[in-house]
Protein backbone atom coordinates (compact mmCIF):
# COMPACT_ATOMS: atom_id res chain seq x y z
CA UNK A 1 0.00 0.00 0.00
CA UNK A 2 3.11 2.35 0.40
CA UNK A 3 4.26 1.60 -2.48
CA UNK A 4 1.49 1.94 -4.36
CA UNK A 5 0.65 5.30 -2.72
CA UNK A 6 4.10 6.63 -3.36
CA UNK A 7 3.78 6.02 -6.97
CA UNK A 8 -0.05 7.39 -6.77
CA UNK A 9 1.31 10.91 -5.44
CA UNK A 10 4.21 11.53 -8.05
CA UNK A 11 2.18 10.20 -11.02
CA UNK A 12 -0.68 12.55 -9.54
CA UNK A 13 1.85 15.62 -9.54
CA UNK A 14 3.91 14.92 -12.68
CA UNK A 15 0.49 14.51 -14.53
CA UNK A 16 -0.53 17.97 -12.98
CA UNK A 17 2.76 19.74 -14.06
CA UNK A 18 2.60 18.66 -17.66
CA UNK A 19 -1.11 20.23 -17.68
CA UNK A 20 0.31 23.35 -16.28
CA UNK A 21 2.79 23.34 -18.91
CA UNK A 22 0.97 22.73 -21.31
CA UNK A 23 -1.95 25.26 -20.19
CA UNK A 24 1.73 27.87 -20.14
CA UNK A 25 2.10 27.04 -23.53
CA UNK A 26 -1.04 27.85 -24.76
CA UNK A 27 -1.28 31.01 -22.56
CA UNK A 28 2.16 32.06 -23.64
CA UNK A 29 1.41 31.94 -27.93
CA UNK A 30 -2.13 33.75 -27.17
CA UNK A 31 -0.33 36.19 -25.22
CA UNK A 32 2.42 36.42 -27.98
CA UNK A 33 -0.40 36.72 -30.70
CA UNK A 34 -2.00 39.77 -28.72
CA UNK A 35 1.33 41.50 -28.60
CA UNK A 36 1.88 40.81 -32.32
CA UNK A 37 -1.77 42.34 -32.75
CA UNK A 38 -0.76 45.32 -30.64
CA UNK A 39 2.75 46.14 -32.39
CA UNK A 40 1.07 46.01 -36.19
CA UNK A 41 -1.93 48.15 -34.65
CA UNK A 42 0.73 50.84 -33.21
CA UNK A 43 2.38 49.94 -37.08
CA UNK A 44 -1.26 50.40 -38.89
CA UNK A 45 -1.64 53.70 -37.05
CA UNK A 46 2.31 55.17 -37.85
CA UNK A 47 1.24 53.97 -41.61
CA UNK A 48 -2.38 55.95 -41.37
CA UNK A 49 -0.08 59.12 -40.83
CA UNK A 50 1.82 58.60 -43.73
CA UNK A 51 -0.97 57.78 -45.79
CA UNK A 52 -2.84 61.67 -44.50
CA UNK A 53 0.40 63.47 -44.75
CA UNK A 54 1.05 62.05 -48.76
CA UNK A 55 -2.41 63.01 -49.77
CA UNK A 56 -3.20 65.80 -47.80
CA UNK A 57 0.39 67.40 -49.72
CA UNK A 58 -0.76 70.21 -51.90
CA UNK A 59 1.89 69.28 -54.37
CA UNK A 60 0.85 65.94 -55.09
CA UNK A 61 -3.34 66.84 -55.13
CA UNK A 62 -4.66 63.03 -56.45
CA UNK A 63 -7.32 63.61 -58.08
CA UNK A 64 -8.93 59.87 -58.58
CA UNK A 65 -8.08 56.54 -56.73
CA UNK A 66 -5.75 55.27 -59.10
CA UNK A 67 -3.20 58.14 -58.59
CA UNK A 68 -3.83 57.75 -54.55
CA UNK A 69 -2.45 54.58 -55.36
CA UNK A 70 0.47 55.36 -57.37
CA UNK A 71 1.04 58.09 -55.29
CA UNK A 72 1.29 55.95 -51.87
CA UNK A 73 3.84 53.28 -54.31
CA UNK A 74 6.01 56.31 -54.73
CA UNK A 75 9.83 55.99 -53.71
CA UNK A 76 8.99 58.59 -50.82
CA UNK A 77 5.97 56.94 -49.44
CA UNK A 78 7.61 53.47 -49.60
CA UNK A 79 10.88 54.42 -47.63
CA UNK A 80 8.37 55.83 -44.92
CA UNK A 81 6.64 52.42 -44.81
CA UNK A 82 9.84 50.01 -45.35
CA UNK A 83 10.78 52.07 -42.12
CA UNK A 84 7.90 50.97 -40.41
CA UNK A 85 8.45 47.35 -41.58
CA UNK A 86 11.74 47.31 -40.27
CA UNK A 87 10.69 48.51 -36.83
CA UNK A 88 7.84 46.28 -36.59
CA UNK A 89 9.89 43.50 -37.66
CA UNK A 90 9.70 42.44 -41.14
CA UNK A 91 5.62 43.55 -41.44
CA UNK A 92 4.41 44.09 -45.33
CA UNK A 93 2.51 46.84 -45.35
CA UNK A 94 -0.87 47.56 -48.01
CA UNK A 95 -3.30 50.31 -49.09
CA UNK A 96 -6.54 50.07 -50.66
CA UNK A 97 -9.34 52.43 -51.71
CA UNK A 98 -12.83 51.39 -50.88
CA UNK A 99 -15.15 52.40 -54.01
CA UNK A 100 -18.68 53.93 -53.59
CA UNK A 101 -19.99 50.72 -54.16
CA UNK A 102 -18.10 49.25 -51.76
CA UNK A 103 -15.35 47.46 -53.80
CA UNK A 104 -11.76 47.31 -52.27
CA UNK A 105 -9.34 48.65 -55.61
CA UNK A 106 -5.74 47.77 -54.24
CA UNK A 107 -2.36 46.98 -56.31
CA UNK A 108 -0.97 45.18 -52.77
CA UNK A 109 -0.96 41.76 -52.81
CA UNK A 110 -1.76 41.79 -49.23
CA UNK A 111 -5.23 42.74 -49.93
CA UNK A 112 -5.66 39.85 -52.20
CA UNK A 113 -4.95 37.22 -49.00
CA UNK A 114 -7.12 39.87 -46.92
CA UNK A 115 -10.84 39.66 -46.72
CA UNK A 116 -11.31 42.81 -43.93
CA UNK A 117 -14.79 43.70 -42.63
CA UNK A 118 -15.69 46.72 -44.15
CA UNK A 119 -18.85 47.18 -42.62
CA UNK A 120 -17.65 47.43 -39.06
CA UNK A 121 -14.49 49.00 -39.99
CA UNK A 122 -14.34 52.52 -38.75
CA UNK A 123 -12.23 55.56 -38.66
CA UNK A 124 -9.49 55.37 -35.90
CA UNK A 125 -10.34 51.50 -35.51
CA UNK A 126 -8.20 48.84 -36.18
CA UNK A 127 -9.61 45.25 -37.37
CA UNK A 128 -7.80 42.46 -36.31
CA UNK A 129 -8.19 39.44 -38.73
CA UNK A 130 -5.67 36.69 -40.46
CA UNK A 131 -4.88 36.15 -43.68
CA UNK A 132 -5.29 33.03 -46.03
CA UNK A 133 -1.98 32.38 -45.65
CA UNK A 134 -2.43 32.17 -41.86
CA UNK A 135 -0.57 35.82 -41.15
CA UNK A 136 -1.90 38.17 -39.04
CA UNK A 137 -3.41 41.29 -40.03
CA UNK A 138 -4.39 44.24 -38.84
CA UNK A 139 -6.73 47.01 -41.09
CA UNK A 140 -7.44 50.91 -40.14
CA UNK A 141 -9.22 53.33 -41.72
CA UNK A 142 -9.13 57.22 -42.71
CA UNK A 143 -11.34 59.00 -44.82
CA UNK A 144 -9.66 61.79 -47.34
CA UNK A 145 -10.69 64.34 -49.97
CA UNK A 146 -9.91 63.21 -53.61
CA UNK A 147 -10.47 65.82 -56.02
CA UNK A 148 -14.20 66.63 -54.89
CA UNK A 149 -15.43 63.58 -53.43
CA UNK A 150 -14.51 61.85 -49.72
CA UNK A 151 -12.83 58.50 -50.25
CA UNK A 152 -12.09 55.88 -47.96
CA UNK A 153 -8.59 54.24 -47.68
CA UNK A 154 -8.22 51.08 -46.00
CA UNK A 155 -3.97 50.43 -44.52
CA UNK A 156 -3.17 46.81 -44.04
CA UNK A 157 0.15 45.43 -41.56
CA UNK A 158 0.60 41.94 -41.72
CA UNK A 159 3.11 39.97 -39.99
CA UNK A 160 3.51 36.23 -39.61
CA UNK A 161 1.93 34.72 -36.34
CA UNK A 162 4.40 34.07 -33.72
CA UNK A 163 5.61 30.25 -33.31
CA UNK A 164 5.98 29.11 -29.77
CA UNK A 165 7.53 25.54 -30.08
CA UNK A 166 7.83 22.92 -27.66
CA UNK A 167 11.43 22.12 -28.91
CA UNK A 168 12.17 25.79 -27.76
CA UNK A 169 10.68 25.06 -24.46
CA UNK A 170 12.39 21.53 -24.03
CA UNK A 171 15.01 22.79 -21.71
CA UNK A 172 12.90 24.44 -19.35
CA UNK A 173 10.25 21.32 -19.29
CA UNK A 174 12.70 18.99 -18.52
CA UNK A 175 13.54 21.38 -15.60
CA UNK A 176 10.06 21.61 -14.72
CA UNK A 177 9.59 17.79 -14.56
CA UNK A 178 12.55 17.47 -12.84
CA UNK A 179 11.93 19.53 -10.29
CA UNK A 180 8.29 18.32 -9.90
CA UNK A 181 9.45 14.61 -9.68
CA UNK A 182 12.05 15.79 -7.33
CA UNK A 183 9.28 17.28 -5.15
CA UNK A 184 6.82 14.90 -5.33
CA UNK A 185 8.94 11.74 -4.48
CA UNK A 186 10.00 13.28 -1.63
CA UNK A 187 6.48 14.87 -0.57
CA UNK A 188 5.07 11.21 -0.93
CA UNK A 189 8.02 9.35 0.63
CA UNK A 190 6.94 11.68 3.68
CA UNK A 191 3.19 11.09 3.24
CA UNK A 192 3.72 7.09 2.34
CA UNK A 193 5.82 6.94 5.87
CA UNK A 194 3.21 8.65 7.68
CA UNK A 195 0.40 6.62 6.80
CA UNK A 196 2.54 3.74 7.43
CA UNK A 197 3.06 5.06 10.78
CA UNK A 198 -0.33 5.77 11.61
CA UNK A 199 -1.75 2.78 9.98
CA UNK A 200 0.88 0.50 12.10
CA UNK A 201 -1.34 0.27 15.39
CA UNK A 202 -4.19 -1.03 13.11
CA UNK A 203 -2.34 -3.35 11.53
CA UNK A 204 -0.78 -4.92 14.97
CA UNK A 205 -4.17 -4.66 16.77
CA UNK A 206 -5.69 -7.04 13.52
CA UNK A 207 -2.85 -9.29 13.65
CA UNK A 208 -3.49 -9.76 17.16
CA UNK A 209 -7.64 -9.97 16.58
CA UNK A 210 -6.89 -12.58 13.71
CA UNK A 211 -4.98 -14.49 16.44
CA UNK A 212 -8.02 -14.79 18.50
CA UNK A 213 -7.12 -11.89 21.27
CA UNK A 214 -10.50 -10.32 21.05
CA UNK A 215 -9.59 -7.70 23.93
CA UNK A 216 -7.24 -6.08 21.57
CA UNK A 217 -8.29 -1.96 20.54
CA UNK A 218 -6.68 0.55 18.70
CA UNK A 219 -5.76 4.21 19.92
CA UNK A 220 -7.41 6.88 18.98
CA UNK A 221 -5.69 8.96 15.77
CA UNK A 222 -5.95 12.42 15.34
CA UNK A 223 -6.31 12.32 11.65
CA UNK A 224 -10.12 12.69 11.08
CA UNK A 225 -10.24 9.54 8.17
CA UNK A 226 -8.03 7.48 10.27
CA UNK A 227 -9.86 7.97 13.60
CA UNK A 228 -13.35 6.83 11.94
CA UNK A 229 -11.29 3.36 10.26
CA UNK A 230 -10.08 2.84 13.89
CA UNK A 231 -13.89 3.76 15.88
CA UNK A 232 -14.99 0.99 12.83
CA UNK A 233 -12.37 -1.45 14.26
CA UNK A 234 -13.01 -1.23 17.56
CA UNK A 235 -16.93 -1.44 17.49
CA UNK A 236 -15.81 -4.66 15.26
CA UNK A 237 -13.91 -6.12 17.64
CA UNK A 238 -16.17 -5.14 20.66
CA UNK A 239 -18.74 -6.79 18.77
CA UNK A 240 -16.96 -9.98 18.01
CA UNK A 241 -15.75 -9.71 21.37
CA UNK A 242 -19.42 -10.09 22.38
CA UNK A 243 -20.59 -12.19 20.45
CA UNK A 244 -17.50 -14.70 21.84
CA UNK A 245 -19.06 -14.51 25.42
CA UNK A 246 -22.82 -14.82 23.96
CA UNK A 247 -21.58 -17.76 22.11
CA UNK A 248 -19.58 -19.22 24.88
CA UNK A 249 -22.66 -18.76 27.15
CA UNK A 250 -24.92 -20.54 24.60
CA UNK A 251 -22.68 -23.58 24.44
CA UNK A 252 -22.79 -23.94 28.18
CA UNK A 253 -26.33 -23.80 28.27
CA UNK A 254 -26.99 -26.50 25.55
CA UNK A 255 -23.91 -28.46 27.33
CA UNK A 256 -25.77 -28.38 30.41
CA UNK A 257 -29.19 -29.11 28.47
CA UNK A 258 -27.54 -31.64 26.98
CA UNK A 259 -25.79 -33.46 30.20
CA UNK A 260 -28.45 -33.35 32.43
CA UNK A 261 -30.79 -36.33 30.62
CA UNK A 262 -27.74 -37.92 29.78
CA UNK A 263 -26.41 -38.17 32.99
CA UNK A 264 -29.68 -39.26 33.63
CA UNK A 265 -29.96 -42.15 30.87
CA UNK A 266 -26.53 -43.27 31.80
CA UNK A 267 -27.01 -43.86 35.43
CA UNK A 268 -29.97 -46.06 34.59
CA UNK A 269 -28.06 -48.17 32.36
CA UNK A 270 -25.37 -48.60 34.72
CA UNK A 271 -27.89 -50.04 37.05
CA UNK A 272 -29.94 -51.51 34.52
CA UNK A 273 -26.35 -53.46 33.45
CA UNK A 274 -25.46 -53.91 37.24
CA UNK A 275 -28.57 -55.54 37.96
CA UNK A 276 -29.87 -53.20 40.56
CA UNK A 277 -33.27 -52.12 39.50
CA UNK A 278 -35.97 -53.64 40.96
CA UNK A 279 -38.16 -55.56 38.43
CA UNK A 280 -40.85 -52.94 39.72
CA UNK A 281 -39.28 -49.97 39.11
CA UNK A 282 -38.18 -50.95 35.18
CA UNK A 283 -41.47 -49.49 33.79
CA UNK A 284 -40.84 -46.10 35.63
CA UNK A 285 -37.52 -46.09 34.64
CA UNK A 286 -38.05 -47.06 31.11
CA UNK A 287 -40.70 -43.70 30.94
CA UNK A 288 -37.71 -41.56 33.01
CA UNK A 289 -35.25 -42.75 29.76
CA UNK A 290 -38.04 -42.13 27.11
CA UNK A 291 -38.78 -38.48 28.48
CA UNK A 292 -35.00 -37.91 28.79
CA UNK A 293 -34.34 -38.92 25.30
CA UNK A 294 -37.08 -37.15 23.97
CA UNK A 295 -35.68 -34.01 25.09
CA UNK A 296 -32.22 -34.66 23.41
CA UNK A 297 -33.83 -35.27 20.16
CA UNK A 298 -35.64 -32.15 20.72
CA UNK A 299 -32.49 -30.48 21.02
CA UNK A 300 -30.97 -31.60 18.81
CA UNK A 301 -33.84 -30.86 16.46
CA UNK A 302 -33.90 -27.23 17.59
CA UNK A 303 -30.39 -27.03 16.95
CA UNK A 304 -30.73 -28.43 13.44
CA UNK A 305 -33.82 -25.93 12.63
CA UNK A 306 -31.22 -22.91 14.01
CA UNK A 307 -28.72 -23.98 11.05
CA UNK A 308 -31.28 -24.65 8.57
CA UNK A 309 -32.51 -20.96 8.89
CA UNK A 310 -29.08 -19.29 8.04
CA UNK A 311 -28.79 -21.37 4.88
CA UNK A 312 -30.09 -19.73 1.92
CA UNK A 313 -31.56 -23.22 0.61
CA UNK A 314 -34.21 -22.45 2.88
CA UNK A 315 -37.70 -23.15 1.46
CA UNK A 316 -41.35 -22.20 2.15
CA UNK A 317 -43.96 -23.99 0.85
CA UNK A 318 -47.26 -22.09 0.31
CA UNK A 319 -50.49 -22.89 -0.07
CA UNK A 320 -54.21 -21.30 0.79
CA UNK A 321 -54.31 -21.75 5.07
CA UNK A 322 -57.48 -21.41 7.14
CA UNK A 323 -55.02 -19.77 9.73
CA UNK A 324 -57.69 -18.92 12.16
CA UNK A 325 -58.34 -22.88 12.44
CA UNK A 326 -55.07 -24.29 12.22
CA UNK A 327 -53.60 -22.15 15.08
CA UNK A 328 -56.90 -23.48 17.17
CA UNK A 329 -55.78 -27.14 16.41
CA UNK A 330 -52.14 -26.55 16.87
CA UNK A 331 -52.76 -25.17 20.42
CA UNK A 332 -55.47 -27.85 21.20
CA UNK A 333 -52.49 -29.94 20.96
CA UNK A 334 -51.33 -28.79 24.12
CA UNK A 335 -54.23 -28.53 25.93
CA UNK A 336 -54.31 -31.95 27.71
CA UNK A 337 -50.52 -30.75 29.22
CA UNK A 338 -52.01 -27.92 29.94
CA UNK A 339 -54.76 -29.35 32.24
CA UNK A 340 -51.88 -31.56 33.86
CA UNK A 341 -50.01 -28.73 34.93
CA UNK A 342 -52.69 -26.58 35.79
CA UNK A 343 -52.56 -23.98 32.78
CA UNK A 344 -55.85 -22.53 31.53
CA UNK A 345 -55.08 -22.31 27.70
CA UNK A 346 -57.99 -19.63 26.01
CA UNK A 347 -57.47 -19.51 22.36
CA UNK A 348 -59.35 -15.96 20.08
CA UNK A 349 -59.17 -17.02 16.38
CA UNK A 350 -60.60 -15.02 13.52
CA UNK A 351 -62.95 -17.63 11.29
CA UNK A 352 -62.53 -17.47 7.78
CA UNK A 353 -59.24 -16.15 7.46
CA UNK A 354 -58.15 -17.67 4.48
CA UNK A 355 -54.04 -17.02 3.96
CA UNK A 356 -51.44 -17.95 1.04
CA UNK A 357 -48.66 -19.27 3.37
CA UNK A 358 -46.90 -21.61 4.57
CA UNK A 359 -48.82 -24.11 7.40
CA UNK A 360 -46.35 -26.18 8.25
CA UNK A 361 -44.14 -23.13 9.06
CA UNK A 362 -46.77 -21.45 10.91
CA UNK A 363 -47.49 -24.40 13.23
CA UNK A 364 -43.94 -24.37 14.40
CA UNK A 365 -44.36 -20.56 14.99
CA UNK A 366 -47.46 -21.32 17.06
CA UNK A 367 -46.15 -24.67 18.76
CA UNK A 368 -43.32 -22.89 20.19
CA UNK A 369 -44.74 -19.87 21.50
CA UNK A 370 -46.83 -21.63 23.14
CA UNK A 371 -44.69 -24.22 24.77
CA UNK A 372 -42.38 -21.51 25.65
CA UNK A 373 -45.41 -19.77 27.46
CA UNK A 374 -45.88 -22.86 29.23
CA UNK A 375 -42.50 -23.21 30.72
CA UNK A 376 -43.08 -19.97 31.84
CA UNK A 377 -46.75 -20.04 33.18
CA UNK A 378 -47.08 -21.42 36.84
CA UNK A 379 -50.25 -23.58 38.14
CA UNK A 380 -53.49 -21.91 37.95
CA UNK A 381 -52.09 -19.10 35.32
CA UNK A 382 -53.84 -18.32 31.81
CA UNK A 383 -52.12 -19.06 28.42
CA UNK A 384 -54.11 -17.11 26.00
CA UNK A 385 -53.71 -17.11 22.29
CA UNK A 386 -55.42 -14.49 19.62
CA UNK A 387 -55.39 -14.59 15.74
CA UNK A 388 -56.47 -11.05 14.38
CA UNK A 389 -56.95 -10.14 10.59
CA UNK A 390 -55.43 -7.42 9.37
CA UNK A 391 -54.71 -5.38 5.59
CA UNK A 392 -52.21 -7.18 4.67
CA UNK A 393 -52.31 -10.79 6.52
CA UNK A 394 -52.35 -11.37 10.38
CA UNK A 395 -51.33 -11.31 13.91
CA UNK A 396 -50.49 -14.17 16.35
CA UNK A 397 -50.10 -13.10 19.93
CA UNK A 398 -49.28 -15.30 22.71
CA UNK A 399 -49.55 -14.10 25.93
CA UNK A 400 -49.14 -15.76 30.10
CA UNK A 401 -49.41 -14.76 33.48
CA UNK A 402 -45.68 -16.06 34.00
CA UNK A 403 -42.98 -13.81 36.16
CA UNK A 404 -42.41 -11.56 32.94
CA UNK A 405 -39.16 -10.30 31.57
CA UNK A 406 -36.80 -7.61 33.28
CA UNK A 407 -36.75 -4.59 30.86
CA UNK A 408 -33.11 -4.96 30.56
CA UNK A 409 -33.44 -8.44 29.22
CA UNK A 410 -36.33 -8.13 26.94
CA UNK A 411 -34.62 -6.50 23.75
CA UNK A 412 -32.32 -9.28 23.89
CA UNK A 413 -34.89 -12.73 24.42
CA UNK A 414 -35.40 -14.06 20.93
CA UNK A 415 -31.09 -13.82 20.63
CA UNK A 416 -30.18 -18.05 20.43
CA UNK A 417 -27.07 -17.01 23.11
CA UNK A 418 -29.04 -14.55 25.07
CA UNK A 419 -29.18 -16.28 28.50
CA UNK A 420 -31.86 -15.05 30.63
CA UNK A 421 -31.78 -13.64 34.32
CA UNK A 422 -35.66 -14.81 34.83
CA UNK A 423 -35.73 -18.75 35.05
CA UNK A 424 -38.60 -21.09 34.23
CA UNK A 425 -40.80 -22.49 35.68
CA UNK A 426 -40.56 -25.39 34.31
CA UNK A 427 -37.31 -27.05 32.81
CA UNK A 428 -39.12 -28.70 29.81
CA UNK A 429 -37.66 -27.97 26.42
CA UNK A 430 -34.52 -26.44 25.22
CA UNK A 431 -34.70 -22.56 25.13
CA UNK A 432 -34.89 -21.95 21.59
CA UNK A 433 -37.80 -21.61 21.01
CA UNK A 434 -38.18 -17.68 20.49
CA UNK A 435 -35.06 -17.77 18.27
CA UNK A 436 -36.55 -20.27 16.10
CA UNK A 437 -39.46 -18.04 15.75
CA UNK A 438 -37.72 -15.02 14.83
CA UNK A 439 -35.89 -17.05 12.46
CA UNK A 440 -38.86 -18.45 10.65
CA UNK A 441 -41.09 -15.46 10.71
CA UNK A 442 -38.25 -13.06 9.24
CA UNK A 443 -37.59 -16.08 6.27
CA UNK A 444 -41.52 -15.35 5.90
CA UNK A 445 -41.17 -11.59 5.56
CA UNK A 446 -42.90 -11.07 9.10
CA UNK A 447 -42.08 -9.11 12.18
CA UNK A 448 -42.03 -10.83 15.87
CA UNK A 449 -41.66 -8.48 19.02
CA UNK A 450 -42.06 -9.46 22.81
CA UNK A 451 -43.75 -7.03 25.60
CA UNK A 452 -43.45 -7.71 29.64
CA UNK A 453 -43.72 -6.61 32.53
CA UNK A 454 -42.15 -8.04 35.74
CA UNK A 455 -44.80 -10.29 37.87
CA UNK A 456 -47.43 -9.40 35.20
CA UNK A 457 -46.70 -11.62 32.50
CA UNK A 458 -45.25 -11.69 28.61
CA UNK A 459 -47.15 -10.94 25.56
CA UNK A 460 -45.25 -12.21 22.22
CA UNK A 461 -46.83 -10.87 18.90
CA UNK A 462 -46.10 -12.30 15.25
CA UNK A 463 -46.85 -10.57 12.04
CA UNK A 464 -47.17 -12.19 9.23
CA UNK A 465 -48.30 -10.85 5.37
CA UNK A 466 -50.11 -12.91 2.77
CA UNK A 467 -46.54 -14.96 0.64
């Protein structure tokens, strides 16, 4: 990245100094062009002189256009303008006669590459134009008496256009680019080794975060850009950091989920294998096993639905769903463990409410809220479910009489490592329930949010639109 930044920098700056050589150039021949324009003006207006003090002679007294001509070719006339030439540096001077009718009569050549505009041309004006031959021009005008009538001369200075080569110039761009290159190396070697330096820490600290030390922040920079890359890096590694101890918590809760029934099932085999269970006791101990292993295949079911959901295979399948009655015979399910634990269950569905989505989806939705509201829900409390209609599909809303949730745990219960401050009632089933939940109802475009408070009970609401 040094590297590539030092060469960034001088390209950057060598590129800029040819563009402001070249942009010298073109200033420097426009400038050279208006001088040019200016010297064959001051030329145009020496020549005008001339021209008035050769007519206006009373010994010479033209009389028509043609001797104003010859008169202004005259050895006396043209040692006046070859002096002017000279001074202006090689200019060729011309004079023409502009006829009633507004045709230019001339015997200079000049006037024959020179197309001037006549009809803005005025007395003590100058018009700058070029010739065919690419030279530059520049035309006055003076009005004189000709025998009776008032004439209008036209005086023409041309000169060639000033040539501003590079060739000429090479010297003094080599310089330039020298002393840019010069400049800019050593400008970006100073940059390049200040990044470097500033970008050090946050290259250590990743090392160290790629190496699994999670504690690890950067300092704070003063440069603006930097100090937002390193705020980024540390709420990155605060989060992962985070995340570590929710994950670490999660696996000791499903390790102790997990060792509880089979420290269970394992101490019964032992005796079962030692011969010390009475031949009374092997029908309750065969239900103690099958309730054990139940719960490890719900588990490890759970888990399985947790992976599934991140996968991007996932699939819904959707059909028309009377959702009002299938929620009803989903939680009648439960209603017979209900009664056994002493849990009213009071379920408020909407009839008719015909859905396209996915059933088999939604009765996992409803099955675990519901079990989750029993583990929750001590003896003689009320479970009650509702199914509402709405615009654009429905709500499911669980709610019990349990202990509630503390207000600094409740943003955080449907998170798979969030473990909880409130405990259970009961320790049936694995915890994952409300993460499953929010799992399937954001795969089915839905929204899921919880509401509790403490000693009063929880309240979980799903929304879920038409698929």
């Amino acid at each position: 990245m040094r590297r590539r930044f030092f060469w960034t920098i001088l390209g950057v700056a060598v590129v800029t100094g040819l563009l402001v050589l070249i942009g010298s150039l073109v200033s420097t021949r426009r400038e050279a062009v208006r001088a040019t324009y200016r010297e064959l003006a001051r030329s145009a207006s020496e020549a005008v002189l001339i021209v008035d003090e050769a007519i206006g002679n009373p010994d010479a007294s033209p009389r028509q256009v043609a001797e104003v001509l010859r008169l202004l070719e005259d050895q006396q006339v043209g040692q006046l303008f070859a002096r002017i030439r000279r001074s202006a540096g090689g200019s060729e001077i011309g004079v023409a006669a502009l006829t009633s009718d507004g045709e230019v009569v001339s015997s200079s050549p000049l006037f024959a590459r020179v197309d001037p505009d006549i009809a803005d041309l005025q007395v003590g004006k100058t018009d700058e134009t070029r010739s065919d031959t690419g030279e530059l021009v520049v035309v006055s005008a003076t009005d004189e008496r000709i025998g009776n009538t008032e004439a209008r001369l036209l005086v023409a200075v041309a000169r060639e256009a000033p040539v501003v080569r590079i060739g000429d110039q090479m010297g003094a761009i080599l310089l330039l680019i020298g002393g840019i290159g010069i400049v800019a190396a050593l400008a970006a070697r100073t940059l390049s080794g200040q990044l470097s330096k500033e970008l050090q820490p946050l290259a250590n600290a990743s090392r160290s975060l790629a190496a699994g030390d999670l504690t690890v922040r950067v300092p704070d920079s003063a440069d603006p850009d930097l100090g937002s890359v390193s705020e980024a890096f540390n709420e990155m590694a605060g989060e992962l950091e985070s995340a570590s101890e929710r994950e670490r918590e999660f696996i000791l809760g499903v390790g102790h989920d997990l060792r509880t029934p089979l420290t269970t099932i394992a101490g019964y085999a032992e005796a079962l294998e030692a011969g010390d269970i009475a031949e009374e006791d092997l029908q309750r101990i065969g239900g103690v096993i099958d309730v054990q292993s139940r719960q490890l295949a719900r588990l490890v079911e759970d888990l399985s639905t947790l992976a599934r959901l991140e996968q991007p295979e996932f699939e819904l399948r959707v059909e028309s769903v009377d959702v009002g009655a299938h929620i009803a015979e989903v939680v009648a399910g439960f209603e017979r463990r209900a009664g056994e634990l002493g849990v009213i269950v009071v379920t408020n569905a909407a009839e008719g409410l015909v859905v396209e989505t996915d059933a088999d989806r939604l009765g996992q939705i409803a099955s675990n809220l519901v079990e989750n509201a029993l583990r929750h829900t001590p003896e003689t409390g009320t479970i009650t479910v509702e199914v509402t209609r709405i615009d654009a599909g429905f709500t499911l809303r669980v709610s019990d009489t349990g202990a509630g949730i503390s207000a600094e745990d409740l943003p955080r219960v449907f998170d798979r490592h969030f473990v909880g401050r409130q405990r259970s009632v009961r320790k049936e089933g694995t915890g994952l329930g409300l993460s499953i939940v929010k799992g399937i109802v954001e795969q089915m475009n839905g929204e899921v949010g919880a509401e509790s408070n403490l000693g009063e009970g929880t309240s979980i609401l799903v929304t879920l639109p038409a698929l």
